[in-house]
Protein backbone atom coordinates (compact mmCIF):
# COMPACT_ATOMS: atom_id res chain seq x y z
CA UNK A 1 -150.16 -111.52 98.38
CA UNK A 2 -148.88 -109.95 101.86
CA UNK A 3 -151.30 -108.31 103.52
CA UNK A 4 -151.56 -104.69 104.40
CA UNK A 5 -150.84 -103.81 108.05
CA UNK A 6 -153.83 -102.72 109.91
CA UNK A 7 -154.21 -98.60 110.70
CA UNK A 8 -157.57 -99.66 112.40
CA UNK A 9 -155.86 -97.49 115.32
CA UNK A 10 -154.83 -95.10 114.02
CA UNK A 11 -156.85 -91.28 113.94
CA UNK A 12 -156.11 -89.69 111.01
CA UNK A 13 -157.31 -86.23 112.01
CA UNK A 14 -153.41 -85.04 112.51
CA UNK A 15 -151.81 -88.14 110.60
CA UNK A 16 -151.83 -89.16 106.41
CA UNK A 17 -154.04 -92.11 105.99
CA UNK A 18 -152.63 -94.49 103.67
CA UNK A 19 -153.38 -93.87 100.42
CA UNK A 20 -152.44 -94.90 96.40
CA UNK A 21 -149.02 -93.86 97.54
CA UNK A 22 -148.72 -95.85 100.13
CA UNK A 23 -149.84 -99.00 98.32
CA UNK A 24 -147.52 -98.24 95.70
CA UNK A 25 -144.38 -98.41 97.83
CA UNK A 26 -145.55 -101.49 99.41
CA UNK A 27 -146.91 -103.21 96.17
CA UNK A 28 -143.43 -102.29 94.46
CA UNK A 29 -140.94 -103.82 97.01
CA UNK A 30 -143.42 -106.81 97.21
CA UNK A 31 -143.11 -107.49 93.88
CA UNK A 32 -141.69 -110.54 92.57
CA UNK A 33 -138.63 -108.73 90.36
CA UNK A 34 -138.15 -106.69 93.56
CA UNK A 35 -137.90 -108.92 96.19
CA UNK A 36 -135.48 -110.97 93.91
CA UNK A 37 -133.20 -108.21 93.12
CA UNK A 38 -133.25 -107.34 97.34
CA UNK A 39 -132.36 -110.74 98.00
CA UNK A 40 -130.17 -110.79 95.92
CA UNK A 41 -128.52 -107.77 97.10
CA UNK A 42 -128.88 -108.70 101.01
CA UNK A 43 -127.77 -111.80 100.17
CA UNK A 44 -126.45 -113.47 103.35
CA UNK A 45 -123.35 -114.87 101.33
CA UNK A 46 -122.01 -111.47 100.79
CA UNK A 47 -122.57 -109.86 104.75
CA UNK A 48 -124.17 -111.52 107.00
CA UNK A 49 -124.61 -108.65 109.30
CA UNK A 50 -128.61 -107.76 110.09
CA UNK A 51 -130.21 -105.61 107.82
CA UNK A 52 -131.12 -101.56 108.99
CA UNK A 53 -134.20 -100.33 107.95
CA UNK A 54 -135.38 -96.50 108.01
CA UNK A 55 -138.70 -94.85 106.88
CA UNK A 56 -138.48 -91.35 107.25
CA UNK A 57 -141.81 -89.36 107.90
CA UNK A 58 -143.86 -92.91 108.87
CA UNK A 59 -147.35 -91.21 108.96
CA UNK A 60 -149.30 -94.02 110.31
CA UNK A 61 -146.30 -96.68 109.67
CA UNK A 62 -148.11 -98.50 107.23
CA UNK A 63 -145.01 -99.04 105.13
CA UNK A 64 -142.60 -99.49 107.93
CA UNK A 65 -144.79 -102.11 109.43
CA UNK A 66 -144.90 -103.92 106.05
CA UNK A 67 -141.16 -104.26 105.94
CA UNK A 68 -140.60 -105.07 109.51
CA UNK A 69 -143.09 -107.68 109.59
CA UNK A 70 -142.37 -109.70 105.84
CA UNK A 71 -138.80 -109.19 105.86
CA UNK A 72 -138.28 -112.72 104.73
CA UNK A 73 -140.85 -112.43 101.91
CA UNK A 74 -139.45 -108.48 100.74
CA UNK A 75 -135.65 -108.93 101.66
CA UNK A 76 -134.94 -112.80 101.53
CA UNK A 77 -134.04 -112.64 105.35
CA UNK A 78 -135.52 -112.19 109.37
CA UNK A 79 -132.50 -110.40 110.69
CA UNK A 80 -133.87 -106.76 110.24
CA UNK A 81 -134.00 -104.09 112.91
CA UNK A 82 -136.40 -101.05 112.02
CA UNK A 83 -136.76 -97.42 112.77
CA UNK A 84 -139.05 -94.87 111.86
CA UNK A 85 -138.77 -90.88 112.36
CA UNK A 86 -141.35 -88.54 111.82
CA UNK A 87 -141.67 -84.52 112.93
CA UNK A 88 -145.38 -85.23 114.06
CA UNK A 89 -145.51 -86.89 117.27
CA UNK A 90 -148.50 -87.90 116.94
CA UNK A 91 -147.40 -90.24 113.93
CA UNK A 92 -144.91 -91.26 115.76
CA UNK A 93 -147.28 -93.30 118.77
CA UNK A 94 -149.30 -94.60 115.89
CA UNK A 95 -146.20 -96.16 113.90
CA UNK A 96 -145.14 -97.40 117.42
CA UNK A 97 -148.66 -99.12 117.28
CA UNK A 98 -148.56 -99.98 113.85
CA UNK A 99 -145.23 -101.82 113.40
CA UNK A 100 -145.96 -103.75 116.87
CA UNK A 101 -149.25 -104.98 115.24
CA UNK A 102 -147.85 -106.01 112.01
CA UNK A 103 -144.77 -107.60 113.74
CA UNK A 104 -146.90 -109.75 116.52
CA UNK A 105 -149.71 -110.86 114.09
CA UNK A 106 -147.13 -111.88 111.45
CA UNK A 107 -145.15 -114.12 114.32
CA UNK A 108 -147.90 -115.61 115.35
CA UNK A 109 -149.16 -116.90 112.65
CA UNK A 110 -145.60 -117.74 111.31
CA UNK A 111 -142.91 -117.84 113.65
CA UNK A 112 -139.45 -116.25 112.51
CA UNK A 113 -136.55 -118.02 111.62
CA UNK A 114 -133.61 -116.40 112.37
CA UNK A 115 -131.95 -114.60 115.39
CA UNK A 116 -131.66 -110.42 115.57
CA UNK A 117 -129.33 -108.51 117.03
CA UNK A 118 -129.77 -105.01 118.99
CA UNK A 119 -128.27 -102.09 117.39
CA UNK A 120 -129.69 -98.67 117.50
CA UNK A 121 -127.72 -96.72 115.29
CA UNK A 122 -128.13 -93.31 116.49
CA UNK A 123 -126.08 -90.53 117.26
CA UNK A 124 -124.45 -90.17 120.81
CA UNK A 125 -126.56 -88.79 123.31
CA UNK A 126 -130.16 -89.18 121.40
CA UNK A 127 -133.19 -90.29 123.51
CA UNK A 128 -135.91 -91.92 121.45
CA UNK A 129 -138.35 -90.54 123.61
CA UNK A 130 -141.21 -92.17 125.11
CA UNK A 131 -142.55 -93.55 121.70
CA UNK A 132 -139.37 -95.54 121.37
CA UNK A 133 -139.66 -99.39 121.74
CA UNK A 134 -137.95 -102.74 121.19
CA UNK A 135 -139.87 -105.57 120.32
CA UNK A 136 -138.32 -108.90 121.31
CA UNK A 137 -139.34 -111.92 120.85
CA UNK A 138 -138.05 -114.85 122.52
CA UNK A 139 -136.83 -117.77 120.58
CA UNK A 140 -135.90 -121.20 121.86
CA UNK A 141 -133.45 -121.66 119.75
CA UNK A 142 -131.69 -118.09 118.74
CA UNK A 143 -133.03 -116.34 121.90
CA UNK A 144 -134.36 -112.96 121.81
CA UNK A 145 -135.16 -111.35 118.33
CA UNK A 146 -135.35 -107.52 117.83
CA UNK A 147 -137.39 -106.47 115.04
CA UNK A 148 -138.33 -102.52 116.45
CA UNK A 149 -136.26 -100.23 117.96
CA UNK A 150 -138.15 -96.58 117.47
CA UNK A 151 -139.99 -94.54 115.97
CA UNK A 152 -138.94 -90.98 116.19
CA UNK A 153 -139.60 -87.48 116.76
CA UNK A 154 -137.10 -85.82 114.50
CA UNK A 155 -136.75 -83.97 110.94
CA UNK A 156 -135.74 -87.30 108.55
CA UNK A 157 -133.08 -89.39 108.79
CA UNK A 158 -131.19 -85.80 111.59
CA UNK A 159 -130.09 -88.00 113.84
CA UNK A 160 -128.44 -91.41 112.11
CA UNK A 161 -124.90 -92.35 112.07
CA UNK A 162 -123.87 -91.91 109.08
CA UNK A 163 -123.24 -95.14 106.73
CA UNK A 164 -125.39 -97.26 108.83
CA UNK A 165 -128.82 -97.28 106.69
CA UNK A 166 -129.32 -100.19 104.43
CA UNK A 167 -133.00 -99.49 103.13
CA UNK A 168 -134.70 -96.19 103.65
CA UNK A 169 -138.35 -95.54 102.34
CA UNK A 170 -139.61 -92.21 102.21
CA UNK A 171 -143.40 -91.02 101.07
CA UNK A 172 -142.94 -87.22 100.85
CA UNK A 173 -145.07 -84.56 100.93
CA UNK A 174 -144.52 -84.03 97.59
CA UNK A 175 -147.86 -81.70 96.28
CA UNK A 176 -146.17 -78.25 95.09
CA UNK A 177 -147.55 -75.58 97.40
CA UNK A 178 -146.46 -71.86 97.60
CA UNK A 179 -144.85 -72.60 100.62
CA UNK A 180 -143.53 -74.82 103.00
CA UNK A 181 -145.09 -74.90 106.62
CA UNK A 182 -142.48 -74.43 109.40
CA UNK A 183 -141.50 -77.91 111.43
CA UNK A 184 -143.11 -77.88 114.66
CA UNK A 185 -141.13 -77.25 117.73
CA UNK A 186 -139.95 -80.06 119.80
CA UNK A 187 -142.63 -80.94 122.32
CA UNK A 188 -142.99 -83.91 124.79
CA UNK A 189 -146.36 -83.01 126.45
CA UNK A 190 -149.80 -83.23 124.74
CA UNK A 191 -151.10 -79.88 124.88
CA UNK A 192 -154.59 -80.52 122.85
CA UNK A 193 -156.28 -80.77 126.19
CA UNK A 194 -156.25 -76.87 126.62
CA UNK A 195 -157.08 -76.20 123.40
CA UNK A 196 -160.62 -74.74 122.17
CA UNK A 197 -162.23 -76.30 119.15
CA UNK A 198 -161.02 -73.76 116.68
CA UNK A 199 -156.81 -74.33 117.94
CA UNK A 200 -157.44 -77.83 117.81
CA UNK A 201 -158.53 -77.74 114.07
CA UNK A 202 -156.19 -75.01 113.11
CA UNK A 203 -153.48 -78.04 114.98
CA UNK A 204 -154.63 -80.91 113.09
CA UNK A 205 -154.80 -78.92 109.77
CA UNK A 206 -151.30 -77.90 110.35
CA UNK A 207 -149.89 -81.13 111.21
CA UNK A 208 -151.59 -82.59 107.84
CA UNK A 209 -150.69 -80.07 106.19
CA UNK A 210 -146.75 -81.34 106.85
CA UNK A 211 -148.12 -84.69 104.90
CA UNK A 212 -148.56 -83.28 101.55
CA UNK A 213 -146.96 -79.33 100.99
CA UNK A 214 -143.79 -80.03 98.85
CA UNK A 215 -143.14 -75.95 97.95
CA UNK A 216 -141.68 -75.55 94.82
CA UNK A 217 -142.02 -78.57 92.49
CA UNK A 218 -143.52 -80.32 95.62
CA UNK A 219 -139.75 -80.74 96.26
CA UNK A 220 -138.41 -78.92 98.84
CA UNK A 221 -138.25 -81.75 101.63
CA UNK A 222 -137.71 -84.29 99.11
CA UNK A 223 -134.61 -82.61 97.91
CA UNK A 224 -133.47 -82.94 101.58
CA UNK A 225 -134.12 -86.56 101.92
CA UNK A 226 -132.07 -86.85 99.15
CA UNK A 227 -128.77 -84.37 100.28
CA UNK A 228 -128.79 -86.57 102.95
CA UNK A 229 -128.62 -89.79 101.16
CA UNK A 230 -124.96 -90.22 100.32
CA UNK A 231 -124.37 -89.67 103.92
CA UNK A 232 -126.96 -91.80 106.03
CA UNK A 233 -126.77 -94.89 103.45
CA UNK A 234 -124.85 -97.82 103.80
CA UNK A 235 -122.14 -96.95 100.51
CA UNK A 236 -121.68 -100.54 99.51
CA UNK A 237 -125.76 -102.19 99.96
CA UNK A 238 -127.55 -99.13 100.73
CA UNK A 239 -130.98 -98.70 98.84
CA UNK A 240 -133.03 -95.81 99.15
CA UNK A 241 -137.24 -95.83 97.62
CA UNK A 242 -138.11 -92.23 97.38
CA UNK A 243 -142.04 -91.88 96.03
CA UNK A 244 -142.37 -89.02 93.47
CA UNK A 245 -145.58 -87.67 91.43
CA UNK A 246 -145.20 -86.51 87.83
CA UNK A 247 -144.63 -82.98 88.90
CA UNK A 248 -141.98 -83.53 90.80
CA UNK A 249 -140.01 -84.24 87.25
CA UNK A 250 -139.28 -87.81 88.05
CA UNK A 251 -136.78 -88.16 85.06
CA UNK A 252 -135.00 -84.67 86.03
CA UNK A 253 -134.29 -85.84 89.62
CA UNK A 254 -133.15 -89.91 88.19
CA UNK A 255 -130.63 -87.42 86.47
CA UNK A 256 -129.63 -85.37 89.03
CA UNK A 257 -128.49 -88.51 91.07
CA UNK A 258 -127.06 -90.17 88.10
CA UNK A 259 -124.78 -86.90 88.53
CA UNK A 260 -123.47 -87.19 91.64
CA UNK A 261 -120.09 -89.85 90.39
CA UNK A 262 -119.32 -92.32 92.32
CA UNK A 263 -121.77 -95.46 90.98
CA UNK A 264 -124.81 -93.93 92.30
CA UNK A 265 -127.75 -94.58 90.03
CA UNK A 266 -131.64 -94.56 90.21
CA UNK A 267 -134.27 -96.40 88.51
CA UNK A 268 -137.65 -94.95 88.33
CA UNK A 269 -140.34 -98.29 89.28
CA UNK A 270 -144.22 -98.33 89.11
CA UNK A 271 -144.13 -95.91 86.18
CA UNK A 272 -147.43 -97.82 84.50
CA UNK A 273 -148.69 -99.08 88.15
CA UNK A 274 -150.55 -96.11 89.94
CA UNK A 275 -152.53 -92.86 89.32
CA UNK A 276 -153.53 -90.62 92.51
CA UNK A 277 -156.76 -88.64 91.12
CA UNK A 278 -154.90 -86.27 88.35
CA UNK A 279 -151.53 -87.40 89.24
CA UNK A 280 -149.12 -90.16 87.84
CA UNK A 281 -147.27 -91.38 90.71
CA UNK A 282 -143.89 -93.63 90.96
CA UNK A 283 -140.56 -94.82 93.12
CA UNK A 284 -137.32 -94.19 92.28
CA UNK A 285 -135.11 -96.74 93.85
CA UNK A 286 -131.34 -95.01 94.74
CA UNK A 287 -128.51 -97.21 95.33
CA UNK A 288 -124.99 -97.09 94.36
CA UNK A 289 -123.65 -99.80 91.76
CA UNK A 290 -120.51 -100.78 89.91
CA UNK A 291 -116.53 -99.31 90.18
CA UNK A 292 -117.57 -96.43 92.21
CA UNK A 293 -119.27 -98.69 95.10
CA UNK A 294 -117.70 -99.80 98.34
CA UNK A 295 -117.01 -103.30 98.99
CA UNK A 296 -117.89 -104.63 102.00
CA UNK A 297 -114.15 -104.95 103.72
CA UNK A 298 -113.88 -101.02 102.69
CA UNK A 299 -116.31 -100.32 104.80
CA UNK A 300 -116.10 -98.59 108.04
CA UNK A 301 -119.32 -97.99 109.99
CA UNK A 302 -119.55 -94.78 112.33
């Protein structure tokens, strides 16, 4: 079994603790069928270039720190570069934390194998902002491995090439609510300092409120995530794991995506695996398949 990353960091007044949801997206691409059928996709016989992986809203990074640190166990492979993006800048410094941890504890007790390359894949012009970081790792034999670029302060996957994503997680907040709380602004200073007691609560609830208000069907930012994913993924191995609860109509949306042509299909995982209190929860893994996918000399990356 590979072990959970460590939040022991993290303060979880203004940021999701991991929870049944969490565990489920790490327990499913963990799994033996799962890893298999990612290795078998990212298999280095069919492109050898390094793997891109995205979590969009990282919370406390739990998940991306899973992937970047067992990327040989979940994806068959060591060349993986990782970036997460969240609206909460708070979350952002803790899955800065978070994926360093998991990365550094994981080499040290079993040094990688294979040599990374540095690519940020952003668009022109964006600054990852003081939580952005590269971890490298220097290698006698390969030289310097890159495992982390960034993590983020942005609305999902807003500022990506397009094409460039190979694996994208996202853990929405996916309870239905009334409404939808407004994104915060963008902000670069730490203003809780000045605040009174009462602003600083009315903060933190607001910011964890962003963790778990979905609107209608719990599906307003989920729906998107997943506008965007034709654009951001890579069209000939991109794979996207989107985590839904039953009242998000799990089967309706598998259709939906079925729908849009072009060998794009979803398969709903975990369907027996997890409860969260009243609520079935499971992932529906997105990828595009058969005629209607690219091949890999079709490709053209932005």
């Amino acid at each position: 079994m590979i072990p959970t990353p460590s939040t022991s960091h993290v303060s979880f007044d203004r940021i999701y603790e991991p929870a049944e949801d969490s565990f489920l997206l790490l327990d499913t691409i963990s799994s033996e069928e799962e890893s298999a059928w990612l290795c078998r996709r990212f298999s280095k016989e069919i492109d050898q270039s390094p793997l891109f992986i995205v979590e969009a809203g990282t919370g406390s990074g739990v998940v991306l720190a899973f992937a970047a640190a067992n990327p040989k166990e979940i994806f068959g492979r060591s060349d993986v570069l990782t970036l997460g993006t969240d609206v909460n800048r708070d979350a952002c410094k803790a899955t800065r934390q978070t994926v360093l941890r998991a990365v550094d504890d994981k080499r040290m007790g079993y040094p990688g194998e294979d040599g990374l390359f540095s690519r940020l894949d952003l668009m022109p012009g964006v600054d990852p902002g003081e939580s952005g970081s590269v971890l490298e790792v220097e290698n006698a034999e390969t030289g310097k491995e890159t495992h982390f670029l960034a993590s983020m302060t942005t609305d999902l996957c807003a500022p990506l090439r397009a094409r460039n994503v190979d694996v994208l997680f996202f853990n929405p907040p996916y309870v239905p609510t009334p409404d939808m709380p407004p994104l915060p602004p963008p902000s670069t200073a730490d203003e809780s300092s000045s605040m009174s007691k009462w602003e600083k609560f009315e903060r933190d609830s607001y910011l964890l409120s962003l963790t778990y208000a979905g609107g209608l069907d719990g599906m307003e930012t989920t729906n998107r995530l997943l506008d965007a994913i034709p654009e951001v993924l890579n069209p000939w191995r991109g794979v996207a794991y989107v985590l839904l609860c039953g009242q998000n109509k799990p089967e309706m949306v598998k259709e939906r995506i079925c729908d849009w042509g072009g060998g794009w299909t979803a398969e709903i995982l975990g369907a027996d695996n997890m409860q969260a209190g009243w609520e079935r929860l499971v992932v529906l893994r997105i990828c595009r398949d058969g005629p209607g996918a690219a091949s890999p000399s079709t490709v053209t990356k932005g």
